[in-house]
C-alpha atoms as a PDB file:
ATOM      1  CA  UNK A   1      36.254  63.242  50.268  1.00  0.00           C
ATOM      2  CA  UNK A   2      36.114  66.574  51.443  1.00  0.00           C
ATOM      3  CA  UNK A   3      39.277  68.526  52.313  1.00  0.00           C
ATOM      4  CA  UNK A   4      39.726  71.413  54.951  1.00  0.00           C
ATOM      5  CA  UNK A   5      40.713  74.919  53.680  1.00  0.00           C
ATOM      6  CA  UNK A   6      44.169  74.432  55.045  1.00  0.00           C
ATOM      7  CA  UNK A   7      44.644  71.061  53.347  1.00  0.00           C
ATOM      8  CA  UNK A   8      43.491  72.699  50.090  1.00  0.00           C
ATOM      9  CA  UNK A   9      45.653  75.528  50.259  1.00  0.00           C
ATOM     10  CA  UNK A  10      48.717  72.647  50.781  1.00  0.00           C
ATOM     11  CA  UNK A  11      47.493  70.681  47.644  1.00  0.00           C
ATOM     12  CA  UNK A  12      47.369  73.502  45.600  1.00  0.00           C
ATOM     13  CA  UNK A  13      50.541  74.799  46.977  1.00  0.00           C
ATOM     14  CA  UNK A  14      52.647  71.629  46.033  1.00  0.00           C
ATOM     15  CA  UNK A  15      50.711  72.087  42.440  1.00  0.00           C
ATOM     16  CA  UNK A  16      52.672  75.508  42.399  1.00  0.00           C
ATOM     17  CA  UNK A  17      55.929  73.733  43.196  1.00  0.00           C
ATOM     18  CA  UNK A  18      55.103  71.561  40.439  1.00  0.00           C
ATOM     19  CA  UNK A  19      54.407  74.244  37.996  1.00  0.00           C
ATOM     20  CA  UNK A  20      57.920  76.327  38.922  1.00  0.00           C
ATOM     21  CA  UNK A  21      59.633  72.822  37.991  1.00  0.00           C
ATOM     22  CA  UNK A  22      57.678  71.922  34.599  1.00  0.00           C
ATOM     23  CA  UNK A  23      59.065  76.112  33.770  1.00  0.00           C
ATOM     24  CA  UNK A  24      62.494  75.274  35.076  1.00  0.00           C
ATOM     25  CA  UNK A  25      62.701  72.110  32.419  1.00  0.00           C
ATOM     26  CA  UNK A  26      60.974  73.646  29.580  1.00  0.00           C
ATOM     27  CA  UNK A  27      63.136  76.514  29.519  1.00  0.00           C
ATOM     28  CA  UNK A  28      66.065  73.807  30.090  1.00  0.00           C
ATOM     29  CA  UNK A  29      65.065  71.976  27.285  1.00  0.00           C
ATOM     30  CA  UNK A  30      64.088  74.957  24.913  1.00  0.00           C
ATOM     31  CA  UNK A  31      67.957  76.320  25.454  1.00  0.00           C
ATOM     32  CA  UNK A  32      69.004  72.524  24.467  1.00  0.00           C
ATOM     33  CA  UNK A  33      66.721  72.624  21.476  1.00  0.00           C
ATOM     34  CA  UNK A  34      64.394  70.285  22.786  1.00  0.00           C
ATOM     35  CA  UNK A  35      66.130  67.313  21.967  1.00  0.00           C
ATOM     36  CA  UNK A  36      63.048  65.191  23.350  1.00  0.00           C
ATOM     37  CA  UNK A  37      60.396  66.599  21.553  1.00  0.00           C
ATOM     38  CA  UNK A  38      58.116  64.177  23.345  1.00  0.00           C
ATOM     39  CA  UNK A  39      58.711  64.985  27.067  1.00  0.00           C
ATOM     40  CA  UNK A  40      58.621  68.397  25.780  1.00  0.00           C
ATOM     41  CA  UNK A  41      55.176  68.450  24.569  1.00  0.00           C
ATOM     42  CA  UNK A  42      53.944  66.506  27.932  1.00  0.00           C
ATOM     43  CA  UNK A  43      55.585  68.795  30.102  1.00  0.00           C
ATOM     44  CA  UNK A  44      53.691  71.964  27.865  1.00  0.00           C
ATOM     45  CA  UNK A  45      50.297  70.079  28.567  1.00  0.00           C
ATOM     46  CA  UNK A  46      50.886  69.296  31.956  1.00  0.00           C
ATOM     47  CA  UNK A  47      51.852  73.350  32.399  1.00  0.00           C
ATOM     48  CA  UNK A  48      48.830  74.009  30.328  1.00  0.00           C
ATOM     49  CA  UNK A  49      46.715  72.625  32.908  1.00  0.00           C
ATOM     50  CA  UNK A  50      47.999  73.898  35.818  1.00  0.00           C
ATOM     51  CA  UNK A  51      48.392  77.608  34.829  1.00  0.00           C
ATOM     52  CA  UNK A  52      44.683  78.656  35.705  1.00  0.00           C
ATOM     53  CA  UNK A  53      44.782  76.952  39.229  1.00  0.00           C
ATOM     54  CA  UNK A  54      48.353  78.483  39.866  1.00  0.00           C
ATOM     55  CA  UNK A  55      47.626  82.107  38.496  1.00  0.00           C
ATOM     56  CA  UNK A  56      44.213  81.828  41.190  1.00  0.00           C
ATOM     57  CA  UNK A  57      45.983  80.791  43.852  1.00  0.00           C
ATOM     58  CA  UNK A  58      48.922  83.663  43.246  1.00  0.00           C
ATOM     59  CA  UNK A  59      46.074  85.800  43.500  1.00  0.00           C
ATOM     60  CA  UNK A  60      44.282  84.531  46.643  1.00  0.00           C
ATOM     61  CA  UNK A  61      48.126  84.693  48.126  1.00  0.00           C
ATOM     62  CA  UNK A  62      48.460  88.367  47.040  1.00  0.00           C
ATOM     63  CA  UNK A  63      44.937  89.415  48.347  1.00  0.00           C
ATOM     64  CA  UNK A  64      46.071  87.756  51.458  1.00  0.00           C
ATOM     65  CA  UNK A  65      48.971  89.513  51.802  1.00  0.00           C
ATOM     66  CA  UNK A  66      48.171  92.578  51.368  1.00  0.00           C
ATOM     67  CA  UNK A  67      44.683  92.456  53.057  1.00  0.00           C
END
């Protein structure tokens, strides 16, 4: 399946979102002393794995912007 710029830049765009909420819960759970230390390591991998995608597409936003 091939997917249209647009669509592509929505898909990674809701893998932002999800990135912004896996921060918002580790940092939750890090001033709780991450009292599930399971969740907490799942939600580190999962954040793992998104940051390169994310970081590119803050990029390709900012070279947007300011092109």
């Amino acid at each position: 399946m091939r997917l249209s710029p647009e669509h592509l830049l929505e898909a990674v765009a809701k893998l932002e979102q999800r990135y912004g909420s896996l921060e918002e819960r580790l940092a939750a759970q890090a001033v709780q002393g991450a009292s599930d230390p399971k969740a907490y390591q799942q939600f580190s991998k999962e954040l793992s794995d998104l940051r390169e995608i994310v970081q590119l597409y803050r990029t390709y936003r900012r070279v947007e912007r300011d092109a």
